[in-house]
Protein backbone atom coordinates (compact mmCIF):
# COMPACT_ATOMS: atom_id res chain seq x y z
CA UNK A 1 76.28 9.26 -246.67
CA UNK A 2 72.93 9.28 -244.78
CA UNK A 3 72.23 11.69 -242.65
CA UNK A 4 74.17 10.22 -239.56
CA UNK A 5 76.51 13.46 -237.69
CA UNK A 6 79.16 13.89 -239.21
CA UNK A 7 82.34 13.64 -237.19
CA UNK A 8 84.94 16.72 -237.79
CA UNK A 9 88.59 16.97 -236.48
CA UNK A 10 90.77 20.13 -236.69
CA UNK A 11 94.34 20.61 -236.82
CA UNK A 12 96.41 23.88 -236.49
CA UNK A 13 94.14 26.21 -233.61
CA UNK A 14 95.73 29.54 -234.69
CA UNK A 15 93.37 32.70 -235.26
CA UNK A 16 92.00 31.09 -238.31
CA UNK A 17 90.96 28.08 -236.26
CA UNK A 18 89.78 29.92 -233.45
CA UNK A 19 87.87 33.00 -234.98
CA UNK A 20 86.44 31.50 -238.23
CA UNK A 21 86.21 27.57 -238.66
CA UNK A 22 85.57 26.33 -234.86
CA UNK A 23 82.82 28.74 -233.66
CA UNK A 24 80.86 27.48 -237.25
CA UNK A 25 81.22 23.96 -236.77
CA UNK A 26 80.26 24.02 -233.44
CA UNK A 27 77.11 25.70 -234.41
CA UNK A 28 76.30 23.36 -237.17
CA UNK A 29 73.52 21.03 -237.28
CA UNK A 30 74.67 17.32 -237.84
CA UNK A 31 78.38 18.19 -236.83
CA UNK A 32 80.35 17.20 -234.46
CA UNK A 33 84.06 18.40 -233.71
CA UNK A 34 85.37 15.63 -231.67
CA UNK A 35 89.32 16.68 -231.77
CA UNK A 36 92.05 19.16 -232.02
CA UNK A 37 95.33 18.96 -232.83
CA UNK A 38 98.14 21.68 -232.37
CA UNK A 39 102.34 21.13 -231.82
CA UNK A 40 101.82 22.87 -229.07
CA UNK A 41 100.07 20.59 -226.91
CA UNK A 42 98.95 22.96 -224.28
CA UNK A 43 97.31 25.26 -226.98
CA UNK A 44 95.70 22.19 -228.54
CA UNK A 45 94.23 21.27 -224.83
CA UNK A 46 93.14 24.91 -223.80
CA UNK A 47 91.04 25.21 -227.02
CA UNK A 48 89.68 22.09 -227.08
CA UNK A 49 88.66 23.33 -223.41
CA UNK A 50 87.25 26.82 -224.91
CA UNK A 51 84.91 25.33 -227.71
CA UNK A 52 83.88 21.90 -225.26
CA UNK A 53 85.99 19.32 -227.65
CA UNK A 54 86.42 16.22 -226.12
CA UNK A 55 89.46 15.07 -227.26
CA UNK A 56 93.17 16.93 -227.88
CA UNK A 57 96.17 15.67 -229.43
CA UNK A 58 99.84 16.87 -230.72
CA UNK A 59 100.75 14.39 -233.04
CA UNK A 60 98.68 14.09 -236.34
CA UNK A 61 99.36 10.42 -236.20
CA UNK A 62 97.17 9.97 -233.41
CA UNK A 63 94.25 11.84 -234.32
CA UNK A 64 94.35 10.33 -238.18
CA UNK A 65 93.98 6.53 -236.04
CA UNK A 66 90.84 7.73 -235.02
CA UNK A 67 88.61 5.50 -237.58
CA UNK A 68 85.63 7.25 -236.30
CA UNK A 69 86.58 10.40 -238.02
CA UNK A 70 84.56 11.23 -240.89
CA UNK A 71 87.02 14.80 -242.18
CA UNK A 72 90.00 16.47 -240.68
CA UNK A 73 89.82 21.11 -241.34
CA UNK A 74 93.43 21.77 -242.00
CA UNK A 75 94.01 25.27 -240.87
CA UNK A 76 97.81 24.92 -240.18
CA UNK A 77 100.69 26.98 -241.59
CA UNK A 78 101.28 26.56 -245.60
CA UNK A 79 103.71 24.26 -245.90
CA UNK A 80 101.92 21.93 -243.60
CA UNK A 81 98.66 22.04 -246.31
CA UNK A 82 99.95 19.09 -249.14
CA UNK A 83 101.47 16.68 -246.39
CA UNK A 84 98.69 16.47 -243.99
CA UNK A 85 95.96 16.86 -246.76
CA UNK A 86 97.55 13.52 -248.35
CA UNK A 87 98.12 11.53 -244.79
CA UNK A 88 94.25 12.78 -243.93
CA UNK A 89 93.33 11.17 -247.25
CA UNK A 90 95.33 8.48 -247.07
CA UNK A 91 93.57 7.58 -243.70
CA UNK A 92 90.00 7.49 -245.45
CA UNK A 93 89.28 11.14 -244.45
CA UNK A 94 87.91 14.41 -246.16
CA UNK A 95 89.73 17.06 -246.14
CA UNK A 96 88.47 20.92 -246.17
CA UNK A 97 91.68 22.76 -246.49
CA UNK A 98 92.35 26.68 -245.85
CA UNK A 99 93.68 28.38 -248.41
CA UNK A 100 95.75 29.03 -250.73
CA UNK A 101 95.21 25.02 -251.25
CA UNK A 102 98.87 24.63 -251.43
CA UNK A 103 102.63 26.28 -252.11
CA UNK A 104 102.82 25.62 -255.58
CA UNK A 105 100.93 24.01 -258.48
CA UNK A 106 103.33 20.69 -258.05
CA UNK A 107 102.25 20.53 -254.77
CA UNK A 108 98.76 21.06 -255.39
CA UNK A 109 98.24 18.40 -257.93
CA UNK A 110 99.87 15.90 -255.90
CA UNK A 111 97.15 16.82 -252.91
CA UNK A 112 94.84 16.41 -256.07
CA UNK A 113 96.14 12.69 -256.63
CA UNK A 114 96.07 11.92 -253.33
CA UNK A 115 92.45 12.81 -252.93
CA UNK A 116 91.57 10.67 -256.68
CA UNK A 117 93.52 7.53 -255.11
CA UNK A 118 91.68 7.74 -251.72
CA UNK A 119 88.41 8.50 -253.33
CA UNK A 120 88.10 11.20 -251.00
CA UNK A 121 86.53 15.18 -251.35
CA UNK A 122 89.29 17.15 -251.02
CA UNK A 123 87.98 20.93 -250.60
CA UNK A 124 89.77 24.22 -250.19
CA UNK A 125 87.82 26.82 -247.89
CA UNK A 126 86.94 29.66 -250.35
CA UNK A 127 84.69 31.98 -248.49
CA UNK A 128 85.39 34.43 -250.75
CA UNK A 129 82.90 32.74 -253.39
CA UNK A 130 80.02 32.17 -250.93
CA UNK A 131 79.60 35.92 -250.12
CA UNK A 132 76.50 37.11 -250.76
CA UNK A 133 77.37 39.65 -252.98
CA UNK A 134 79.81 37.92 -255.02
CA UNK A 135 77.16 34.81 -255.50
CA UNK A 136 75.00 37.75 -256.99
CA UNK A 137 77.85 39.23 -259.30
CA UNK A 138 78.14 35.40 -260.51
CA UNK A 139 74.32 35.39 -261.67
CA UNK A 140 74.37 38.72 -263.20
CA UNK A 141 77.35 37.50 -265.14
CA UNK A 142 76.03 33.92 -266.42
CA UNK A 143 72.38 35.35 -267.53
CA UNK A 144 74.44 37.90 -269.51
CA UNK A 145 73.28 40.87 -267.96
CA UNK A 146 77.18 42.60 -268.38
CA UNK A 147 76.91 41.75 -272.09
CA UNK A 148 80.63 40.56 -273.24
CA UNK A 149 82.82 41.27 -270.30
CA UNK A 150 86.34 43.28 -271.68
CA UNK A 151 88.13 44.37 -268.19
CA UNK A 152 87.74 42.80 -264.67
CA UNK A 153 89.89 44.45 -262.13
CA UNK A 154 90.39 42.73 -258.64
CA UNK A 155 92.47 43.83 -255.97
CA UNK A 156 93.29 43.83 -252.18
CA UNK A 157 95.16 46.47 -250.97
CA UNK A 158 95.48 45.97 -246.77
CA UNK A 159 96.43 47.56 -244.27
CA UNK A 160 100.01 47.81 -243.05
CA UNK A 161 99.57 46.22 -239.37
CA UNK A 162 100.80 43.77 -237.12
CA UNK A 163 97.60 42.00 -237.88
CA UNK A 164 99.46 39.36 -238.44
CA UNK A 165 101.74 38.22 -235.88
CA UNK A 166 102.36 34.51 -237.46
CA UNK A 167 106.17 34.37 -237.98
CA UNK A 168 105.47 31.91 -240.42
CA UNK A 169 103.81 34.36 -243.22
CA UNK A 170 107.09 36.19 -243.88
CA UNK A 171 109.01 33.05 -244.22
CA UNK A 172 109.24 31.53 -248.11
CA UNK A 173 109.74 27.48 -247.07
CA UNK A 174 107.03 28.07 -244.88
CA UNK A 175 104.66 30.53 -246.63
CA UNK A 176 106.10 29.31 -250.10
CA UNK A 177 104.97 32.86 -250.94
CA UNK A 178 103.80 36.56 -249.52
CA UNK A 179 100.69 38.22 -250.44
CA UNK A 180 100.60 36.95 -253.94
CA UNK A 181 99.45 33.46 -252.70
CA UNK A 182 97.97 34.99 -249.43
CA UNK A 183 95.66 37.80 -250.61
CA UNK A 184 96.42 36.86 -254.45
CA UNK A 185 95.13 32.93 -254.40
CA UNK A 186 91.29 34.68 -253.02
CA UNK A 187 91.33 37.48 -255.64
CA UNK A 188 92.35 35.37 -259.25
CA UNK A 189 89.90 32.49 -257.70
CA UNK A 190 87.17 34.61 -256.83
CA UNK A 191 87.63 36.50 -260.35
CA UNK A 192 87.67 33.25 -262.59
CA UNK A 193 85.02 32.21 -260.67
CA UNK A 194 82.93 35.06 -261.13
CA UNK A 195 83.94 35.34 -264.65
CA UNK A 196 83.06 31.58 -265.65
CA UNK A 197 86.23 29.90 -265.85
CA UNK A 198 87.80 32.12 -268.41
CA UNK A 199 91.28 30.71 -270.40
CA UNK A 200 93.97 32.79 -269.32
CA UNK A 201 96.86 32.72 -272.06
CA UNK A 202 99.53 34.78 -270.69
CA UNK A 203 100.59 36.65 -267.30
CA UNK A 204 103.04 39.46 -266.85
CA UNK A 205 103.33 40.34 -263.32
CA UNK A 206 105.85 42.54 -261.05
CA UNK A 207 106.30 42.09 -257.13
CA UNK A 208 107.78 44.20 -254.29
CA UNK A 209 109.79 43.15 -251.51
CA UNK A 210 110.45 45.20 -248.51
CA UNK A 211 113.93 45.87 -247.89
CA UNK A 212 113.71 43.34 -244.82
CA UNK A 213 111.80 40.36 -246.36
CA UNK A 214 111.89 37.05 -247.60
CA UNK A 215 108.79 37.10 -249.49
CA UNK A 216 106.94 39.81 -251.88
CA UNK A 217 104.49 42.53 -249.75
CA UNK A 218 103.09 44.09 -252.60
CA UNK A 219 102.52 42.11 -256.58
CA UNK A 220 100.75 43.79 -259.29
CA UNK A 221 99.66 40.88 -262.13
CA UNK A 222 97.83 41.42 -265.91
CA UNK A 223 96.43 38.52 -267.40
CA UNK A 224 95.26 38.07 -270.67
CA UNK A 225 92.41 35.97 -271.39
CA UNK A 226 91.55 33.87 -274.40
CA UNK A 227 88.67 36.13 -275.55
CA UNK A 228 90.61 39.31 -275.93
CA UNK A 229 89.67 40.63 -272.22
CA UNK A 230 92.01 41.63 -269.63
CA UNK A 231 92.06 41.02 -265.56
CA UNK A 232 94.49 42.27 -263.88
CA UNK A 233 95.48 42.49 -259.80
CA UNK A 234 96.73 44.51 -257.56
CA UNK A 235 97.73 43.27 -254.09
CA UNK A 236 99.58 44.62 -250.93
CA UNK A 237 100.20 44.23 -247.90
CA UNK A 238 101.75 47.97 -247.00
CA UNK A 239 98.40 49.70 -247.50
CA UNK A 240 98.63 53.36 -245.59
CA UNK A 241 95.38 54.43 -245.50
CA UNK A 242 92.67 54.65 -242.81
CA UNK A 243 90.76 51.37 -243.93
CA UNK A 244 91.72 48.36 -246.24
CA UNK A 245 90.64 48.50 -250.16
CA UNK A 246 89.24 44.72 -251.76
CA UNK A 247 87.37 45.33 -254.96
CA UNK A 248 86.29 43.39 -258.00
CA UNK A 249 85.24 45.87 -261.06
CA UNK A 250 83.71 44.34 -264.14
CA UNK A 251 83.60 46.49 -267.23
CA UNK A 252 81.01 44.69 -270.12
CA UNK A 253 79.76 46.24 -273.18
CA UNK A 254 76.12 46.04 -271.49
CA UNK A 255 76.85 47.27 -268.00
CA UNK A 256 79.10 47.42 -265.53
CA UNK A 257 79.61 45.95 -261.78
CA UNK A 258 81.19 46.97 -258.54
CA UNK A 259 81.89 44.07 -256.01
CA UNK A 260 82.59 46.57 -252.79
CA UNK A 261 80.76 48.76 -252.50
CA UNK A 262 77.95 46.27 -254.64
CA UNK A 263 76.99 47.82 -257.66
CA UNK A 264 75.27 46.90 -261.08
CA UNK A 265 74.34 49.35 -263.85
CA UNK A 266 72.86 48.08 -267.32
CA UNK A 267 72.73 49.99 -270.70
CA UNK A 268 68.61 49.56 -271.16
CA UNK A 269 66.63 50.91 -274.01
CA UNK A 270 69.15 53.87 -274.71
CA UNK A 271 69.79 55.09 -270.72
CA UNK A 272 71.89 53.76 -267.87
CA UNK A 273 70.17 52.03 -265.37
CA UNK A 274 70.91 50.85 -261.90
CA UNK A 275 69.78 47.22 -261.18
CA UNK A 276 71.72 47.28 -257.85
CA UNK A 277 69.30 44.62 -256.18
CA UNK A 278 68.62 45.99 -252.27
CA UNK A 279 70.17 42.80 -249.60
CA UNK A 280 69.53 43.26 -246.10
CA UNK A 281 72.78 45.12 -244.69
CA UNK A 282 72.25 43.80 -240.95
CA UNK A 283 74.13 40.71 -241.40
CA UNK A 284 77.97 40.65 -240.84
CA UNK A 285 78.63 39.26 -244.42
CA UNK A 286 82.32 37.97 -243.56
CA UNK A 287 80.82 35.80 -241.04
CA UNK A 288 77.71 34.59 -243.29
CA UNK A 289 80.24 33.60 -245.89
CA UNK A 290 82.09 31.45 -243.61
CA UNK A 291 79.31 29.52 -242.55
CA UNK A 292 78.31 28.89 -245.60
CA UNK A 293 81.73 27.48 -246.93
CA UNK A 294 81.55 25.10 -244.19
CA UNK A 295 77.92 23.94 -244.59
CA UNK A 296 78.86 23.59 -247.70
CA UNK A 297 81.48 21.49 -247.16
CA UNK A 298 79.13 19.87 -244.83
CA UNK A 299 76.47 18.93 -247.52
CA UNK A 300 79.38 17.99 -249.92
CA UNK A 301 80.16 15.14 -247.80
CA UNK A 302 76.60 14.18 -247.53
CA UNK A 303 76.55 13.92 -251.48
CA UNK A 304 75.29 17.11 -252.50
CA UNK A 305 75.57 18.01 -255.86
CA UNK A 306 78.71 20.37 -257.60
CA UNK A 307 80.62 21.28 -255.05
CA UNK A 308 82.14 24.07 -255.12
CA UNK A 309 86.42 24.19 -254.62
CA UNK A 310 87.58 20.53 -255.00
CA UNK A 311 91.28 20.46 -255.63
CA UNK A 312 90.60 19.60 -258.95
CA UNK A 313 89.17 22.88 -259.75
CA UNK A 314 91.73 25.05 -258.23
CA UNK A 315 94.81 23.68 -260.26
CA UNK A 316 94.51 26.03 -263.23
CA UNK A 317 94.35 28.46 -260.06
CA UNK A 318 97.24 27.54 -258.20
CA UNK A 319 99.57 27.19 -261.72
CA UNK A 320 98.63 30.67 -262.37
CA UNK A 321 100.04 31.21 -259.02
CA UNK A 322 102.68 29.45 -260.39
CA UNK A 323 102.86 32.12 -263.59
CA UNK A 324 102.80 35.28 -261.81
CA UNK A 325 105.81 34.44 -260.00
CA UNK A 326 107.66 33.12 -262.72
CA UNK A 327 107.12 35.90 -264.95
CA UNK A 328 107.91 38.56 -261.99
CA UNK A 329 111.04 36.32 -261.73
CA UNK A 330 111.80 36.67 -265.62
CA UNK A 331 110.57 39.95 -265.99
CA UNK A 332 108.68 39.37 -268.67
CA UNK A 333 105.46 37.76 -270.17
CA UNK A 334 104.66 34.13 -269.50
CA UNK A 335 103.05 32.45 -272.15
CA UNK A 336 99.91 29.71 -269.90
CA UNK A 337 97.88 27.21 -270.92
């Protein structure tokens, strides 16, 4: 694709819309969001107002006849994610999904499908990876610098709030899932990612449900991996502490790296070193990852090289998913792979 603006519709303008993926593409150069769409078609109209879009709509159908619409953002509830992925594609559009990509490994690889038939990128947004800190955890990783990696530890441990006042989270046909697949899908992808793609072989995994709910709050996952190393996960949404706790600990056999707060320490010449490298702490972080998911996503349509979070590559991601709840189910060890 030359370098003609590229022309971006949105569907589902809930916080995620509104606070993350709109005020980016509006900013971007070469972008242009030229519609919304939202069941609620007074929503749909007032934020199409907000961020100057010209054009609104309530019915998917209408906006995917727009043939001058290079991509459709999917930021709508989970169970919305495979069916209007596939119709998107279907209609000769892009697709940058949010995440987790889908419900359920099934699902996923059918959005997958859909995307090879159409010839189509479909992405899912994972802004997790493009932090600035986690793209230098990555390096340190791939030159070696850890030495042969034996225990990576993720987790997300948040806050219990109303933060979340979407009905639809705490719903399982909706959600297909609690925080496993909400705070869960970031953490594994962001670990295997890290960790270059590792084979997992088995998962043994445990969840919580609150008395009241339809889906898990709180899932605690180990995962073996191929070369004898271990990752495991901790996850909650019940957190009651003063401030929510994400981490990503890597333990090597020639140094050792924290994700949050950053940290890198080497075994050098006998002594423990700290090769923390120094990034400039005046940028909001959260925000710069965002943007550059999205410009990303941007520069993927334009034919840039690798891109990073096509459907394809989040399969083994999603059927892990997949894994942990089956063996939480089971209560026991599920063999992957």
């Amino acid at each position: 694709m030359a370098k003609k603006t590229l022309k971006i519709a949105l569907v589902g303008v809930g916080a995620a819309a509104q606070i993350n993926h709109l005020p980016v593409l509006k900013k971007l150069e070469g972008v242009e969001v030229v519609a919304l769409c939202d069941r609620d078609p007074e929503k749909a109209a007032r934020v199409a107002q907000k961020f100057g879009v010209p054009a609104s709509y309530n019915r998917f159908e209408e906006l995917l006849a727009d043939d001058s619409i290079d991509a459709v953002d999917v930021t709508t509830p989970n169970y919305l994610h495979a069916p209007m992925a596939a119709a998107a594609l279907e209609a000769g559009k892009h697709v940058l999904c949010e995440r987790p990509l889908a419900r359920s490994g099934t699902e996923a690889a059918a959005m997958a499908k859909a995307a090879k038939k159409a010839d189509r990128l479909l992405m899912c947004a994972l802004q997790h990876r493009f932090h600035p800190h986690a793209q230098l955890l990555k390096k340190f990783v791939e030159k070696g610098d850890l030495g042969e990696i034996f225990l990576a530890k993720g987790g997300w441990l948040r806050q219990k709030t109303d933060w979340d006042s979407d009905e639809w989270r705490a719903q399982q046909r909706e959600s297909g899932g609690g925080v496993v697949l909400d705070l869960g899908f970031q953490m594994l992808d962001q670990a295997l990612w890290v960790l270059g793609w590792p084979q997992v072989v088995s998962v043994t995994a445990s969840v919580h449900r609150s008395r009241k709910g339809e889906v898990e709050d709180s899932a605690t996952a180990f995962l073996r991996l191929e070369s004898g190393a271990t990752l495991t996960l901790e996850l909650t949404w019940g957190l009651l502490m003063e401030k929510d706790f994400a981490y990503l600990n890597l333990f090597g056999s020639g140094g050792a790296a924290l994700l949050n707060p950053f940290r890198v320490h080497k075994g050098m010449h006998g002594t423990l070193v700290n090769v923390t490298p120094a990034l400039e702490a005046s940028r909001n972080h959260y925000r710069q990852s965002i943007e550059a998911q999205i410009q990303h996503f941007a520069d993927a349509l334009r034919g840039a090289k690798n891109p990073s979070g096509l459907a394809a590559e989040i399969m083994p991601v999603m059927e892990l998913m997949d894994a942990i709840y089956r063996s939480a189910e089971q209560g026991k060890e599920v063999k992957v792979g």
